[in-house]
Structure formats: structure tokens, C-alpha cells
C-alpha atoms as a PDB file:
ATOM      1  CA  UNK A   1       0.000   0.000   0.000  1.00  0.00           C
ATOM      2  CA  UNK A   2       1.297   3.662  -0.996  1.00  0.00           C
ATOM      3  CA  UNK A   3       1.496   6.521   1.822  1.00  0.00           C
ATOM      4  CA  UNK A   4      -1.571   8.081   0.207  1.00  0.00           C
ATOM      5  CA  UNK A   5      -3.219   5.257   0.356  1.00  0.00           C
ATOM      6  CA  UNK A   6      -2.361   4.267   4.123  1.00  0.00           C
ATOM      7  CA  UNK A   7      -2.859   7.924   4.806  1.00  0.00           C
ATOM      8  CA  UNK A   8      -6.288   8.139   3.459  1.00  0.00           C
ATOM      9  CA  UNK A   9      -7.373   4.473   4.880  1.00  0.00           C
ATOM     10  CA  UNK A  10      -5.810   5.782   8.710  1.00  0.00           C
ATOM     11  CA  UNK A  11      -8.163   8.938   8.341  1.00  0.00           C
ATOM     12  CA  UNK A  12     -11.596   6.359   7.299  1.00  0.00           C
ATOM     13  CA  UNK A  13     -10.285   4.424  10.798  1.00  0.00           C
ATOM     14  CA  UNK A  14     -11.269   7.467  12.911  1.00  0.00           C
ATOM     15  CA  UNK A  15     -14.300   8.808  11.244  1.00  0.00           C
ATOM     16  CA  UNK A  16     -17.272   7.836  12.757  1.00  0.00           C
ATOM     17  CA  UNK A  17     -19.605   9.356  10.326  1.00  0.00           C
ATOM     18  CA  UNK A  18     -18.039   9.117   6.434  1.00  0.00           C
ATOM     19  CA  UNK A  19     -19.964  10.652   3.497  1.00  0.00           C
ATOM     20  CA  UNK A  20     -18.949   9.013  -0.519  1.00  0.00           C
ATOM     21  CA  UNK A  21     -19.135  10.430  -3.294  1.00  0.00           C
ATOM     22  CA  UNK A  22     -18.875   7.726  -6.278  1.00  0.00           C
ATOM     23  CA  UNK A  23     -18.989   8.441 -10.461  1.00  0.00           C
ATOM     24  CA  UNK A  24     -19.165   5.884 -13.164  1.00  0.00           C
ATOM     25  CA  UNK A  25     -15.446   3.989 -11.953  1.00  0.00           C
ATOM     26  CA  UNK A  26     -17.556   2.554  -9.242  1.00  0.00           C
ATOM     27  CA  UNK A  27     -19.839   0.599 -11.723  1.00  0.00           C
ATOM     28  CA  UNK A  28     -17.302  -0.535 -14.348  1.00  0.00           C
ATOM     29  CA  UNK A  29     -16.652  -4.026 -12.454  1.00  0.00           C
ATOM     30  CA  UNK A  30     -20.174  -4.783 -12.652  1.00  0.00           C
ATOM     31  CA  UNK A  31     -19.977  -4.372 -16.535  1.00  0.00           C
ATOM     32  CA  UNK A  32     -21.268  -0.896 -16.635  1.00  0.00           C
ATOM     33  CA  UNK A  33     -19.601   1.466 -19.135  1.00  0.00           C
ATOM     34  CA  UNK A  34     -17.945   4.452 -18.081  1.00  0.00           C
ATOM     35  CA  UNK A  35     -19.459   7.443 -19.838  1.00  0.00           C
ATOM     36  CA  UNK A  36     -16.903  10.251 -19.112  1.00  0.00           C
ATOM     37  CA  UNK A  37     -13.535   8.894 -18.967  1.00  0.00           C
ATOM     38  CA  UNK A  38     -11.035   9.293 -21.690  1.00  0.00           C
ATOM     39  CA  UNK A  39     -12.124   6.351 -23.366  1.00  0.00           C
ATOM     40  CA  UNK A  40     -16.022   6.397 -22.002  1.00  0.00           C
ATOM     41  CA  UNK A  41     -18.852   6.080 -24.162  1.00  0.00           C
ATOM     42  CA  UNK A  42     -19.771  10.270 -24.282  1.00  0.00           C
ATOM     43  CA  UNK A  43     -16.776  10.682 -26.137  1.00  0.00           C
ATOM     44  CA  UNK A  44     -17.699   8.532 -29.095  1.00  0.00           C
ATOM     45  CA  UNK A  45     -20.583  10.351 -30.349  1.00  0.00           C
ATOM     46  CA  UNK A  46     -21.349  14.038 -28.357  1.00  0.00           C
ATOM     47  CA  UNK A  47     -24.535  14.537 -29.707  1.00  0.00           C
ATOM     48  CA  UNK A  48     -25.881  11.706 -26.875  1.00  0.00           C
ATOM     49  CA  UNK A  49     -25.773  14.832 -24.749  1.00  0.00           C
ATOM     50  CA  UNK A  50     -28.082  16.742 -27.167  1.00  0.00           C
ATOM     51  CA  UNK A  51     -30.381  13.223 -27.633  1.00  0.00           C
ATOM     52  CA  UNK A  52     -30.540  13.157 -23.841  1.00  0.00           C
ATOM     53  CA  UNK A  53     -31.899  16.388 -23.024  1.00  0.00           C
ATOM     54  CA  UNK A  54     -34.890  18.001 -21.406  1.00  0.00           C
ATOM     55  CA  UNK A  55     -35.572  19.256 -24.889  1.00  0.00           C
ATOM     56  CA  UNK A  56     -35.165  16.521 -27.368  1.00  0.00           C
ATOM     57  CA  UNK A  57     -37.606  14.641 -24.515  1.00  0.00           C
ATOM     58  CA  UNK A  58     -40.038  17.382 -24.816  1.00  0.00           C
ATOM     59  CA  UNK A  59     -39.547  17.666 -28.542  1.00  0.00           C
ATOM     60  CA  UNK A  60     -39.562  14.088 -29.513  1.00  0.00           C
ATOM     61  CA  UNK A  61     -40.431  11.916 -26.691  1.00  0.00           C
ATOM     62  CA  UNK A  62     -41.306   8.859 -29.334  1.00  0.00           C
ATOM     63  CA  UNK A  63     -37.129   9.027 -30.717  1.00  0.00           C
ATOM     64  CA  UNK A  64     -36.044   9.965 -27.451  1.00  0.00           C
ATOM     65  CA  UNK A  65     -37.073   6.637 -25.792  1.00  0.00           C
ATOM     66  CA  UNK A  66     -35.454   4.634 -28.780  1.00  0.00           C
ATOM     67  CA  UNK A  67     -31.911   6.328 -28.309  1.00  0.00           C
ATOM     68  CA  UNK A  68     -32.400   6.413 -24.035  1.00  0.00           C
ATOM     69  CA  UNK A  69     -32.904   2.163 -24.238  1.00  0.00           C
ATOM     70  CA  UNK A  70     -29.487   1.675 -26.643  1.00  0.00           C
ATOM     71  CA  UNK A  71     -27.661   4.156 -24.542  1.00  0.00           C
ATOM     72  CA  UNK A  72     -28.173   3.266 -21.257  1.00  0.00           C
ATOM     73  CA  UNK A  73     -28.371  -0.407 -22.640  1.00  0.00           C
ATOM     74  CA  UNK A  74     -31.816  -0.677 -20.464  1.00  0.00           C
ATOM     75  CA  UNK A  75     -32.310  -4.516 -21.797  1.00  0.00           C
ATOM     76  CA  UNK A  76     -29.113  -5.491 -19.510  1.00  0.00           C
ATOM     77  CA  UNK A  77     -29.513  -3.362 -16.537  1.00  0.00           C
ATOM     78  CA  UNK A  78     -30.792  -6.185 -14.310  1.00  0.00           C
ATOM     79  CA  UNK A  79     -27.764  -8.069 -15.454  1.00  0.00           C
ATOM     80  CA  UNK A  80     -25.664  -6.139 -13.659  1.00  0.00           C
ATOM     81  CA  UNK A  81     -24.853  -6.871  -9.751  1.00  0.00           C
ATOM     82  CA  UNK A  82     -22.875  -4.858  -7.315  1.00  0.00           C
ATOM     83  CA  UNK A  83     -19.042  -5.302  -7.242  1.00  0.00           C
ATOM     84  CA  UNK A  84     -16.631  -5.546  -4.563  1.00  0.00           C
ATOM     85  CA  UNK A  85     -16.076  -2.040  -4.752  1.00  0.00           C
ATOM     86  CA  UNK A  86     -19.938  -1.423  -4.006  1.00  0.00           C
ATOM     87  CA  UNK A  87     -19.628  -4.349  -1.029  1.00  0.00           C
ATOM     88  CA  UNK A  88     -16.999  -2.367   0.676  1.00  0.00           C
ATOM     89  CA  UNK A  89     -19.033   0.348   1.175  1.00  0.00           C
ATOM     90  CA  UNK A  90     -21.692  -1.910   2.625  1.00  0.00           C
ATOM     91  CA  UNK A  91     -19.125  -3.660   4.952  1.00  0.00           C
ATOM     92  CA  UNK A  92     -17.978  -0.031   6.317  1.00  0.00           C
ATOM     93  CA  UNK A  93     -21.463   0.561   7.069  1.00  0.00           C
ATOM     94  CA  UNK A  94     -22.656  -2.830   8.873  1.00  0.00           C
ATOM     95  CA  UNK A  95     -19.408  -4.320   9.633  1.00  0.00           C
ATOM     96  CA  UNK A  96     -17.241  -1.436  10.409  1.00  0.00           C
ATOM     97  CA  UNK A  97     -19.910  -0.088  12.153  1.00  0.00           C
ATOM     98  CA  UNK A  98     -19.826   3.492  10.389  1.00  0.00           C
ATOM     99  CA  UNK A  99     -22.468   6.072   9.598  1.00  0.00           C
ATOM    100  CA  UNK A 100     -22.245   6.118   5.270  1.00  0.00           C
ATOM    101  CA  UNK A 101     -23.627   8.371   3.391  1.00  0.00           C
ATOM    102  CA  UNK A 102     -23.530   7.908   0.003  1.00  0.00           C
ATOM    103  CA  UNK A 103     -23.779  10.462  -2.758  1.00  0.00           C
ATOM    104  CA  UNK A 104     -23.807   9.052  -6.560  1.00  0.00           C
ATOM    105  CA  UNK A 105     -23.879  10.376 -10.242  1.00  0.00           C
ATOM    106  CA  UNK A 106     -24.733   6.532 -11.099  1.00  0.00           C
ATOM    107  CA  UNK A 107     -28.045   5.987 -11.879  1.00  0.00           C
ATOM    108  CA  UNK A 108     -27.887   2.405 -12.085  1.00  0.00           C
ATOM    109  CA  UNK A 109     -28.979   1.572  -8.373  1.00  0.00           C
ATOM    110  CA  UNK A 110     -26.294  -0.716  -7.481  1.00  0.00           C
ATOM    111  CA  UNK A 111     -25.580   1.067  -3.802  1.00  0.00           C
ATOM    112  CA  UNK A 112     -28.581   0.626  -2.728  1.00  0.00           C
ATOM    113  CA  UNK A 113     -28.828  -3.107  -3.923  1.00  0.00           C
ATOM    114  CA  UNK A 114     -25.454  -3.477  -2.069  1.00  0.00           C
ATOM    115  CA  UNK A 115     -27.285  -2.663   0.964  1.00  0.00           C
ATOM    116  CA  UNK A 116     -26.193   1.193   2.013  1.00  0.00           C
ATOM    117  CA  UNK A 117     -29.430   2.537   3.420  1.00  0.00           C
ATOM    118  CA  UNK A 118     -28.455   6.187   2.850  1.00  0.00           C
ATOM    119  CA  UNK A 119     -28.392   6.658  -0.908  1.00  0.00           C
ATOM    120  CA  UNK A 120     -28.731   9.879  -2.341  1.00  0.00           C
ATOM    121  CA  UNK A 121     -29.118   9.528  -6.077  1.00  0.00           C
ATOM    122  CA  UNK A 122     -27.651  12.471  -7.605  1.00  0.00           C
ATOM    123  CA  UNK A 123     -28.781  11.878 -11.005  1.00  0.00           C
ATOM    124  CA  UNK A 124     -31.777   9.625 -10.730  1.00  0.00           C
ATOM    125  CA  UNK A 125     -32.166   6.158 -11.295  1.00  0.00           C
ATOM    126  CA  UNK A 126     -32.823   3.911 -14.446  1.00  0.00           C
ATOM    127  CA  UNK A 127     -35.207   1.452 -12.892  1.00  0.00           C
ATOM    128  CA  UNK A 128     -38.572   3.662 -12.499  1.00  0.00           C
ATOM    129  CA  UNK A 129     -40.013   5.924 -15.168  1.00  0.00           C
ATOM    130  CA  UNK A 130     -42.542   8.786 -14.587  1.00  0.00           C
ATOM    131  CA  UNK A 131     -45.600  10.396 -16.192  1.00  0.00           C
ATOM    132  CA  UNK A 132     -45.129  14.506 -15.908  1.00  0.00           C
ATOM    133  CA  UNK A 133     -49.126  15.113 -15.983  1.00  0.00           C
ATOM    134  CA  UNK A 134     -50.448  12.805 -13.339  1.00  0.00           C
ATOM    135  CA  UNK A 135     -47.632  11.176 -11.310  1.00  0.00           C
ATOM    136  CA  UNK A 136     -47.802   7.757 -11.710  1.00  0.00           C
ATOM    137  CA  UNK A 137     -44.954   5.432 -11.558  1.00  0.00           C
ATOM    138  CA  UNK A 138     -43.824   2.756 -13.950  1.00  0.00           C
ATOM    139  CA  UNK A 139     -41.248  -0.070 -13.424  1.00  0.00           C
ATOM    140  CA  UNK A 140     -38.671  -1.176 -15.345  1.00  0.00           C
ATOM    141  CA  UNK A 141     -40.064  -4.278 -16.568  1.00  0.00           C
ATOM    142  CA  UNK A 142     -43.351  -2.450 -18.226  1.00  0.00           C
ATOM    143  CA  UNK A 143     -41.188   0.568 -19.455  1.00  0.00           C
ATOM    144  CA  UNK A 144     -38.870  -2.326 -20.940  1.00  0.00           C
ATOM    145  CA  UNK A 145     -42.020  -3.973 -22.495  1.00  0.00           C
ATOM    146  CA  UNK A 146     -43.262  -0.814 -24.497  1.00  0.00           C
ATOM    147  CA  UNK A 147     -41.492   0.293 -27.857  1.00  0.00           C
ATOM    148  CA  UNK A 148     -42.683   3.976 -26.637  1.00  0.00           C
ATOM    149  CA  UNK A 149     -43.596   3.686 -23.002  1.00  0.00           C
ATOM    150  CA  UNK A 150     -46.889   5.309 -21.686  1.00  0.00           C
ATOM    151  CA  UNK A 151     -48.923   6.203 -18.745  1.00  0.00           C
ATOM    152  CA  UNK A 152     -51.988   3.795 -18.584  1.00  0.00           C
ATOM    153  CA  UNK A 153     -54.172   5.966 -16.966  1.00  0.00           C
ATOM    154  CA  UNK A 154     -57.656   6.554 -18.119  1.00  0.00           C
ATOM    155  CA  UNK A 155     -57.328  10.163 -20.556  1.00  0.00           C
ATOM    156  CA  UNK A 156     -53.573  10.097 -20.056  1.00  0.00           C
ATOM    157  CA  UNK A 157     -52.149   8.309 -21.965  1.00  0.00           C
ATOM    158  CA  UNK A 158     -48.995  10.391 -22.374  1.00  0.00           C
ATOM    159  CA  UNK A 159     -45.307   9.230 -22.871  1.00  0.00           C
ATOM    160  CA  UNK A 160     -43.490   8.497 -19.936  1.00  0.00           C
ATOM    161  CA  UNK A 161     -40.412  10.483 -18.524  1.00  0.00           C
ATOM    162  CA  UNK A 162     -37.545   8.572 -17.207  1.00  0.00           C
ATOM    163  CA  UNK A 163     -36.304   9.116 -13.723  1.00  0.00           C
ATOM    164  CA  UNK A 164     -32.699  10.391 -14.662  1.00  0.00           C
ATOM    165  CA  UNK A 165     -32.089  13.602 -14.407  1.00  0.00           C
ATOM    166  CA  UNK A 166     -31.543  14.844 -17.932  1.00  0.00           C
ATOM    167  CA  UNK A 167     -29.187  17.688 -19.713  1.00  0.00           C
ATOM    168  CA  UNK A 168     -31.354  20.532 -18.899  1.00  0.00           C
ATOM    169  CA  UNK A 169     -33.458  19.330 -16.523  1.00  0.00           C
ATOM    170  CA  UNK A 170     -32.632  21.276 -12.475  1.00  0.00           C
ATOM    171  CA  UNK A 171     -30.611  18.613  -9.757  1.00  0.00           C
ATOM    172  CA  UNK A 172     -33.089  18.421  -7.038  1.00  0.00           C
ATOM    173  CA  UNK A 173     -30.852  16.554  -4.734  1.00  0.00           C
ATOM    174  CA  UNK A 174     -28.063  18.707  -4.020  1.00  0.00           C
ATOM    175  CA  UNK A 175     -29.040  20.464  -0.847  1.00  0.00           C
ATOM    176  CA  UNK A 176     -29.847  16.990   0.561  1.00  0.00           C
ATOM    177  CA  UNK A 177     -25.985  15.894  -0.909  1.00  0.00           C
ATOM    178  CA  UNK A 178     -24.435  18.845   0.762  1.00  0.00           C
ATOM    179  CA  UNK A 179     -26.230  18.574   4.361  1.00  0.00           C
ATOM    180  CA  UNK A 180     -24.339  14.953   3.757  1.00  0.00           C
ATOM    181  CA  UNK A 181     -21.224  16.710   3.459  1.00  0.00           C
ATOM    182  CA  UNK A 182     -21.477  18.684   6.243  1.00  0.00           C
ATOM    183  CA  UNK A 183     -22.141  16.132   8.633  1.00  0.00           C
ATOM    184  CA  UNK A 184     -19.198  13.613   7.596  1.00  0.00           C
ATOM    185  CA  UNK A 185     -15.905  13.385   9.283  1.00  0.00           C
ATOM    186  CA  UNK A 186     -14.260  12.263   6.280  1.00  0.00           C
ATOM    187  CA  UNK A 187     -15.509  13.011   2.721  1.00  0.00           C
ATOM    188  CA  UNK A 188     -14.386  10.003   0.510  1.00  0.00           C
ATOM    189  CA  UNK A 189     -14.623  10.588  -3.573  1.00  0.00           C
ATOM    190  CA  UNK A 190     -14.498   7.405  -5.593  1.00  0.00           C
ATOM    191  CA  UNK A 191     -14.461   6.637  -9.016  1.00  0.00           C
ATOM    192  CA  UNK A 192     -15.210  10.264 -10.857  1.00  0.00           C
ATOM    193  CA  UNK A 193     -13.492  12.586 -12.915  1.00  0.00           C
ATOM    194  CA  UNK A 194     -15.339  15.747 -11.241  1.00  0.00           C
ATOM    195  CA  UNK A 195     -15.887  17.117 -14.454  1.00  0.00           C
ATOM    196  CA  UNK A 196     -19.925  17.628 -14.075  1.00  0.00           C
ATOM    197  CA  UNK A 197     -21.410  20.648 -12.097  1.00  0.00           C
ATOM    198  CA  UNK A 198     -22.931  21.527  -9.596  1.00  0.00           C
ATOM    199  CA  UNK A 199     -21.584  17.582  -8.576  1.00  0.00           C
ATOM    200  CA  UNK A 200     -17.756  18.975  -8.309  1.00  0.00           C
ATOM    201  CA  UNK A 201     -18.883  21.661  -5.856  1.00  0.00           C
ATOM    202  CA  UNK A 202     -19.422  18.987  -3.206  1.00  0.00           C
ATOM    203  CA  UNK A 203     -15.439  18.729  -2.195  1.00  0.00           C
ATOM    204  CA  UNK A 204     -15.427  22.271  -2.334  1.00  0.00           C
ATOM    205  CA  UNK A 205     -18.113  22.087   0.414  1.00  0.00           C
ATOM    206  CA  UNK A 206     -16.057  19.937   2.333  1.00  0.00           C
ATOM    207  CA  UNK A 207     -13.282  22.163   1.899  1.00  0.00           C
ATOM    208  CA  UNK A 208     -14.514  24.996   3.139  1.00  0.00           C
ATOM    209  CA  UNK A 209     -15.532  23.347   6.685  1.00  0.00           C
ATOM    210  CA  UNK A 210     -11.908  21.415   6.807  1.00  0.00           C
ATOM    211  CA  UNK A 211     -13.640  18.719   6.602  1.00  0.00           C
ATOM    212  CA  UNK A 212     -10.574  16.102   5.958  1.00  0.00           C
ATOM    213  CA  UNK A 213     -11.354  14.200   2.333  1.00  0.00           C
ATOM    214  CA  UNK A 214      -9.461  11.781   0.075  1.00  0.00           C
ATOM    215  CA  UNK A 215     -10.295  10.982  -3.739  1.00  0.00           C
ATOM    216  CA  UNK A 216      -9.252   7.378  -5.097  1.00  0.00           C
ATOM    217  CA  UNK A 217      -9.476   7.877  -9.142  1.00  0.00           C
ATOM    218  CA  UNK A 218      -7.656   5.998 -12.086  1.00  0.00           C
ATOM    219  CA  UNK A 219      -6.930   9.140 -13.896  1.00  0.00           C
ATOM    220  CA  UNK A 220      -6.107  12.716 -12.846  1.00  0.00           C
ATOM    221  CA  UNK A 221      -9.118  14.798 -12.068  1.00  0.00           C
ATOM    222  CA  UNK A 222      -8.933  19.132 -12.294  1.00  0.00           C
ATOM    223  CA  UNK A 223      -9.715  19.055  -8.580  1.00  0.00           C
ATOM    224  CA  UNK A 224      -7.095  16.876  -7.186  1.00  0.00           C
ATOM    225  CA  UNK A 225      -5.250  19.881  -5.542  1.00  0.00           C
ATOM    226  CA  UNK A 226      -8.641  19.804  -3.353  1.00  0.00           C
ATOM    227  CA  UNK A 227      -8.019  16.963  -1.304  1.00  0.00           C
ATOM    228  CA  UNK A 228      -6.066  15.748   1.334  1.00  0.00           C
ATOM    229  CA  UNK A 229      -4.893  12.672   0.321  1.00  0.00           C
ATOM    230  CA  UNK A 230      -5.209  11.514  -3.571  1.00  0.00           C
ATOM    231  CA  UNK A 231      -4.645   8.583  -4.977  1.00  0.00           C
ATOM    232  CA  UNK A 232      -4.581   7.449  -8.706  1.00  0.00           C
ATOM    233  CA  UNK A 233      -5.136   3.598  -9.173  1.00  0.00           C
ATOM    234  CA  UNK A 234      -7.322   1.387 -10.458  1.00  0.00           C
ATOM    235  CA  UNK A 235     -10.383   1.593  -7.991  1.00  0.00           C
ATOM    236  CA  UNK A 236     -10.758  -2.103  -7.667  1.00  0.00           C
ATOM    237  CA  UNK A 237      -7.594  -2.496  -7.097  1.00  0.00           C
ATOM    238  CA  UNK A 238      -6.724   0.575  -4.366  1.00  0.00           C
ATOM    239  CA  UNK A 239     -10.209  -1.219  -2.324  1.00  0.00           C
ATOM    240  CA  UNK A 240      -8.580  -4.312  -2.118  1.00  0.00           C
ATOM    241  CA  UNK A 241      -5.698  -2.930  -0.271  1.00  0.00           C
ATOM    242  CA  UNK A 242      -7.502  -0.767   1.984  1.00  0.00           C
ATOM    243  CA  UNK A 243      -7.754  -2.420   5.834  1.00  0.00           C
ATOM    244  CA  UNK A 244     -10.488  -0.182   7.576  1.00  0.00           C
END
């Protein structure tokens, strides 16, 4: 184990109450692509960004639901299990005995599957879908049975919004992800690049109430110079050396 790493893993032995933040590295054992690395699937074609949007929903829901299913791969999602990485955080919370909270960009639910109980999905989830004019929810089994998923109810009818938060749409979680900050002892980062606002203000939060933090990233992020104790390393492989 590096001093950075031993460093950060000595500062997650005497925090009682530790708050995570975890990007797309997290999921890539379980099979899950990473979108925003240097070699994730955003960069192959940018105008997914424009096809996932509040407005191309709003402008053609019918096309938007055939490009959401291949990009997010929807047919496979409950193919995918948690991963050791995801089981680590579940053993610091019910075998370590410490108070997790745990703050994700993933919307693939695998945290909470893993057994965390505090999840704060950042960015939604993939497993429910919404109608925006009466409320009612839809799993992922009938939104994965429809061509063009709808709302059944009587005079509704209308196409169904997936619960992701899109490009566009307002992030209604983040006052709920920064009261998690604030409360931690130690702010963890796993897996992320930081490149997506307001998500990269969060270790800025931390910062600003000394709160001590550590990030644990393959690649370089622009916010390393943030943290206490950085460490650049395959994430599967740094959470196999860590001894908490």
C-alpha cells in the first residue's frame, strides 16, 4: 500500500460518520460502461448529450425513448450486480460499524442493492419511469415492455419520462448531498473525474468546513489539488488494499 493510500485508509479508521461520493469507476466491475472517462462512451458520439436532453424529450419523446434504451443499454440493466467495490461500502457501514452516506452520479442503483441505506441519487435512477401530468410510476419491466412507453391511466395516456435527471433538466438533490457533506468526518470521492457541475462543488463544500477528504481515481481529475490525500489507481484495485 502507498502513503496516500495508508494515509487516506488511517483517516476512514477514525471517522465515525463518512460521506462518498462515487462516479461511473464505481460501476465498471459490474460491466457498466464508463461514460466520461477518456475512453467512455460520451466521447464517441457528443450529440448523446443533445439526444438526452430536457428538450429533445419534450420535442420528440417517441425518438427519445429509442436512443435512451441503446444508450443506457436498459435490456441489460438487471444483469448487472454490485461489485466488490460497491460491497466495501456496505461492509464499512454494517461491519465497520460506520455512519455512510452515500452520494452518486450513477443511476444504475447498485448502492442501494449493495445494501447502504443512505443513498442519495444524484442523477436519478434507471429502474422507475414517470408520467409529468399525473404522477404515476412505472417499473422497469413495463417501461422495458413498451417500444414507446406510456402512462396507462384513463385520458392520459402520455409518454413516460424517465427518472434520470436529464441535460437541462434542475438537480433536485443537491441540498440533501451537501447537508451529507457537512455532517461527515471524512468526505471520501471514488471513481469520478469531477468534471460535471454543480456535482464537483461537493469537495469544495467539504473544503470549506476542513472537513478532511481523500479521492481514489484511475486518472487525474482538475480538482485533485482539493483533497487531502489523492490517490490514482485502479479503484478495484486501491479497495482491495484498503484495511479499515
Amino acid at each position: 500500500m502507498d502513503n496516500q493510500l495508508r494515509s487516506l485508509a488511517n483517516q476512514m479508521k477514525q471517522a465515525d460518520s463518512i460521506t462518498v461520493l462515487t462516479g461511473a469507476g464505481v460501476s465498471t466491475a459490474s460491466g457498466i460502461p464508463d461514460f466520461r472517462s477518456a475512453t467512455g462512451i460520451w466521447t464517441e458520439d457528443h450529440s448523446r448529450e443533445y439526444y438526452m436532453s430536457r428538450d429533445y424529450f419534450h420535442d420528440n419523446p417517441e425518438d427519445f425513448w429509442l436512443k435512451y434504451k441503446q444508450i443506457f443499454r436498459l435490456k441489460l440493466l438487471k444483469n448487472y450486480v454490485p461489485n466488490h467495490v460497491h460491497l466495501f461500502l456496505r461492509e464499512l457501514e454494517q461491519e465497520a460499524g460506520k455512519r455512510i452516506s452515500i452520494v452518486t452520479q450513477n443511476v444504475d442503483g447498485l448502492h442501494s442493492m449493495a445494501g447502504n441505506r443512505h443513498v442519495i441519487e444524484y442523477h436519478g435512477n434507471l429502474n422507475t419511469a414517470a408520467c409529468l401530468t399525473c404522477g404515476r410510476k412505472y417499473d422497469l419491466e413495463y417501461v422495458m415492455n413498451q417500444e414507446i412507453p406510456r402512462c396507462l391511466e384513463r385520458g392520459c395516456g402520455d409518454v413516460l419520462k424517465p427518472d434520470i435527471v436529464l441535460f437541462g433538466d434542475p438537480i433536485t438533490q443537491h441540498e440533501e448531498a451537501e447537508a451529507a457533506v457537512e455532517k461527515a468526518d471524512f468526505l471520501l470521492v471514488l471513481g469520478t473525474s469531477l468534471l460535471v457541475s454543480p456535482f464537483n462543488l461537493l469537495p469544495l463544500y467539504a473544503r470549506s468546513y476542513r472537513i478532511p477528504s481523500g479521492l481514489i481515481n484511475r486518472e487525474t481529475t482538475p480538482m485533485d489539488e482539493q483533497f487531502d490525500y489523492v490517490v490514482h489507481k485502479d479503484l478495484s484495485k486501491a479497495v482491495s488494499e484498503l484495511q479499515i
